[in-house]
Structures are given as C-alpha cells and as structure tokens.
N, C-alpha and C. Protein backbone atom coordinates (compact mmCIF):
# COMPACT_ATOMS: atom_id res chain seq x y z
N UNK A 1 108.29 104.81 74.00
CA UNK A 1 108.29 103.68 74.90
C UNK A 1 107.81 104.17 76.27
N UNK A 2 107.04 103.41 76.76
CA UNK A 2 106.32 103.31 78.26
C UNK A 2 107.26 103.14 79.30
N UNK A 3 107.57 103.54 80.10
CA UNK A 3 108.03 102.42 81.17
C UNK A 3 107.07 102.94 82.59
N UNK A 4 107.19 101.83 83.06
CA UNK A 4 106.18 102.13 84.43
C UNK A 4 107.15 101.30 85.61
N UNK A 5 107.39 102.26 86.74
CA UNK A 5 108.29 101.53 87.96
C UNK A 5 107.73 102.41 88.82
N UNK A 6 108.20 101.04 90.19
CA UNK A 6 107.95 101.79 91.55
C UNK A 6 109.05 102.44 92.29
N UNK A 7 108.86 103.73 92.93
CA UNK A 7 110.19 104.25 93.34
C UNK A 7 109.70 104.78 94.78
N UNK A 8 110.90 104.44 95.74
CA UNK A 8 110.77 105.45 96.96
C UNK A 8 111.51 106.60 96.84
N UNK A 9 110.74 107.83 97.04
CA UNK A 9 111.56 109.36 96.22
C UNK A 9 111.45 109.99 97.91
N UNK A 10 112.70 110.76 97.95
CA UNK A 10 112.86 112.10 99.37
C UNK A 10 112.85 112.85 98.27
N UNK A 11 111.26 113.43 98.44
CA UNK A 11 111.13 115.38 97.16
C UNK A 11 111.79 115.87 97.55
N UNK A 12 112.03 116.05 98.62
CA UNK A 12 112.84 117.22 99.39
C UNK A 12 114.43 117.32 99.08
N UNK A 13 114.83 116.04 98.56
CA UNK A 13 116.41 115.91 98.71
C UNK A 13 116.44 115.82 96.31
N UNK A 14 115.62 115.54 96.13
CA UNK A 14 115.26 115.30 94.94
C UNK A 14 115.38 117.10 94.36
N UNK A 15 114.14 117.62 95.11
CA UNK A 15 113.83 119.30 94.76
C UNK A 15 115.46 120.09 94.89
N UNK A 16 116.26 119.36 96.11
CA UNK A 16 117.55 120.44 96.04
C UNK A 16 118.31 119.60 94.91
N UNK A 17 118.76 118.52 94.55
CA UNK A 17 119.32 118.19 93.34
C UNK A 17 119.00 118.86 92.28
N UNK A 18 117.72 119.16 92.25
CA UNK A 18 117.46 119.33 90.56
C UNK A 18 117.67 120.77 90.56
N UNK A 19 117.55 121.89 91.28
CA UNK A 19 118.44 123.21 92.15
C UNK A 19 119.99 123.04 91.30
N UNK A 20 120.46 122.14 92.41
CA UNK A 20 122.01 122.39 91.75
C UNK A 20 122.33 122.43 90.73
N UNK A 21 121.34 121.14 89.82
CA UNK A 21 121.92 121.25 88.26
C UNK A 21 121.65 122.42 87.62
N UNK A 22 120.71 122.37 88.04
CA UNK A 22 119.67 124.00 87.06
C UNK A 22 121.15 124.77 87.37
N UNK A 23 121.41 125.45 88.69
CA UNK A 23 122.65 126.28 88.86
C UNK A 23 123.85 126.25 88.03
N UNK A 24 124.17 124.78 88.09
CA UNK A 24 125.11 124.28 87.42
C UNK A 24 124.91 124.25 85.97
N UNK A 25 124.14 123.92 85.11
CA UNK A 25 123.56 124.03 84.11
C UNK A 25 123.94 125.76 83.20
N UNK A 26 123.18 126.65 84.10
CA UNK A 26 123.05 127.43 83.64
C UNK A 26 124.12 128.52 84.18
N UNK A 27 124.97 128.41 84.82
CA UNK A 27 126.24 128.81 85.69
C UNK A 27 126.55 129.87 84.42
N UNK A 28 127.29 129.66 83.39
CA UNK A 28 128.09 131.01 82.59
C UNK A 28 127.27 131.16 81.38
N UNK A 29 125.87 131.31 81.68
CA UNK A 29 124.68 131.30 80.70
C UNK A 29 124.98 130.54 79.13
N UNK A 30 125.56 129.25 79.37
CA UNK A 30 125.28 128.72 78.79
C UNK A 30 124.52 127.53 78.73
N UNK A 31 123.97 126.87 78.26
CA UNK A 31 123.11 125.57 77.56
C UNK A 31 123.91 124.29 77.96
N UNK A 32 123.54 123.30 78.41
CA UNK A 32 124.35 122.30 78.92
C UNK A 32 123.31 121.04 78.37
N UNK A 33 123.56 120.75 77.47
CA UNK A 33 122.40 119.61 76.99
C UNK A 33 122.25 117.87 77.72
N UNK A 34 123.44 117.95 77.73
CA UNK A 34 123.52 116.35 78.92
C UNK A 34 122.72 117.23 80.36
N UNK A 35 122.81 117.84 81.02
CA UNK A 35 122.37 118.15 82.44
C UNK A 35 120.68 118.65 82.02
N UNK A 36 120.41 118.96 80.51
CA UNK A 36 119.20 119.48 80.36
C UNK A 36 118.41 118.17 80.29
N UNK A 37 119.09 117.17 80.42
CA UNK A 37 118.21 116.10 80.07
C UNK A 37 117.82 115.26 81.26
N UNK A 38 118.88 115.56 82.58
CA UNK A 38 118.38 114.86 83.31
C UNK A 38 117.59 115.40 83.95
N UNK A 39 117.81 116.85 83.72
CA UNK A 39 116.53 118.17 84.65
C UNK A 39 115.31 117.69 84.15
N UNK A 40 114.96 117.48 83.13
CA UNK A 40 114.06 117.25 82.22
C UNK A 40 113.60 115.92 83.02
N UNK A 41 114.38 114.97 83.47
CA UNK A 41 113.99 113.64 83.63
C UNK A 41 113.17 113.81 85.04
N UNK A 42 113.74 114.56 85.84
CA UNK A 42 113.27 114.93 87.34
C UNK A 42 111.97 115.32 86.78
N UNK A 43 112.06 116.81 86.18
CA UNK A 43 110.63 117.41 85.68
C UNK A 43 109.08 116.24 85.67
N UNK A 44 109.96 114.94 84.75
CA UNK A 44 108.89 114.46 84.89
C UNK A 44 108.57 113.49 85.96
N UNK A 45 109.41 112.93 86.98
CA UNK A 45 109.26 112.37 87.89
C UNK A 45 107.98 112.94 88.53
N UNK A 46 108.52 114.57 88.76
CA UNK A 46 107.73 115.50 89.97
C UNK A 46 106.09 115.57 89.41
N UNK A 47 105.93 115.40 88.20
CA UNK A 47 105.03 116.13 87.20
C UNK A 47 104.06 114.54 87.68
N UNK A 48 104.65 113.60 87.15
CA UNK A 48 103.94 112.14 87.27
C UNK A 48 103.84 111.86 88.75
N UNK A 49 104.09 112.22 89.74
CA UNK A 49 104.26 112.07 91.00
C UNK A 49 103.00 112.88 91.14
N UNK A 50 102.69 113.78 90.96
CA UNK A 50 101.55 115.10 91.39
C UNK A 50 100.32 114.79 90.52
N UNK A 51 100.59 114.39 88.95
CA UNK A 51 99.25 114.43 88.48
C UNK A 51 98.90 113.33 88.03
N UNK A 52 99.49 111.69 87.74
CA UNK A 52 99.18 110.82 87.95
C UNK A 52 99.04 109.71 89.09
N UNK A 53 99.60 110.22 90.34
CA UNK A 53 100.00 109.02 91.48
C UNK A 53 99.81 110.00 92.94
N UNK A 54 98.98 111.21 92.53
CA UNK A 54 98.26 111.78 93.63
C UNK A 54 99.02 112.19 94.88
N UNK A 55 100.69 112.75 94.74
CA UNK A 55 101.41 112.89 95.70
C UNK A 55 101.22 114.28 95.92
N UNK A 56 101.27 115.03 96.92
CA UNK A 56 100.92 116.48 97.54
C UNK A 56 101.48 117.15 96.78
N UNK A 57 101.61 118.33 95.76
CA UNK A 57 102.09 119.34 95.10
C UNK A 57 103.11 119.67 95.83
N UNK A 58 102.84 120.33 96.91
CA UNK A 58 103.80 120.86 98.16
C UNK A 58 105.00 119.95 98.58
N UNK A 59 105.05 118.74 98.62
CA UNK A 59 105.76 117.90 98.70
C UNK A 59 106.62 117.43 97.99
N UNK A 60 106.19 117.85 96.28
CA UNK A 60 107.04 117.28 95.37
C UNK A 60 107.66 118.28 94.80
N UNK A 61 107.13 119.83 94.94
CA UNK A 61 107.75 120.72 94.62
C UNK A 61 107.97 121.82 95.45
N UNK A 62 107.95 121.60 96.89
CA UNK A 62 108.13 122.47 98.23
C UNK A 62 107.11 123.87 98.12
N UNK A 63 107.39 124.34 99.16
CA UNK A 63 106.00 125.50 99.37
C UNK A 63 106.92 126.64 98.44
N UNK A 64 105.66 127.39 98.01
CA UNK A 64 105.97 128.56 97.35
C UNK A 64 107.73 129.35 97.57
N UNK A 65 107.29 129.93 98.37
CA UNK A 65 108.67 130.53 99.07
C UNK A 65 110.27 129.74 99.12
N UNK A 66 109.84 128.28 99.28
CA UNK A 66 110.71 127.13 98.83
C UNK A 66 111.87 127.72 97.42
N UNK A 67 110.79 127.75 96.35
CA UNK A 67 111.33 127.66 94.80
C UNK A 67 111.92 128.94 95.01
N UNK A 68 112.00 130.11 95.31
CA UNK A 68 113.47 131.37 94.98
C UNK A 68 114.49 131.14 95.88
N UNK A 69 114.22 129.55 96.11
CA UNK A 69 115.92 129.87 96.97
C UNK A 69 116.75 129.01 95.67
C-alpha cells in the first residue's frame, strides 16, 4: 500500500529522536523489534525526504561529524 501525505518535519529534532531509539534499541545488545520498526519508519521519512522531495541531505541527516555523536 501507497500512502502519500504532507508533513512539516524539524530533521534536526527528528535526527536526535531516531539517536535515542537506536541507543535505546540497542542498549544491552539486544534486538528490540517494536522500536526496529519505528527506526525503520524514520529511515524512510529521511530517505523520501532527500531522494524523492529534494530536501538538503545535510538537513535531513545533519553534517558528517553530526552522525558519531
């Protein structure tokens, strides 16, 4: 199934959410399948944001140096 919607997104506040879960997620190296799904759901927000709807890379997934924190 398709779905197509309009959304106003803060990457920035979006990029540290999806941070925490990952943390949280993967906290006592285990597998968390409900939290893998909503990581997954962001994934594609950011992914469809950048390569279908032409939003700045940098913006949806912060500058390099950004991602090891």
């Amino acid at each position: 199934m398709r779905v197509i919607i309009s959304l106003d997104l803060d990457f920035e506040l979006l990029r540290k959410q999806k941070h925490e879960l990952m943390d949280h997620a993967w906290k006592e190296n285990s597998t968390n399948e409900l939290l893998e799904g909503i990581i997954s759901l962001i994934d594609a927000v950011q992914d469809q944001s950048v390569d279908s709807n032409g939003v700045d890379e940098e913006l949806v997934f912060g500058k390099p140096e950004e991602e090891a924190v």
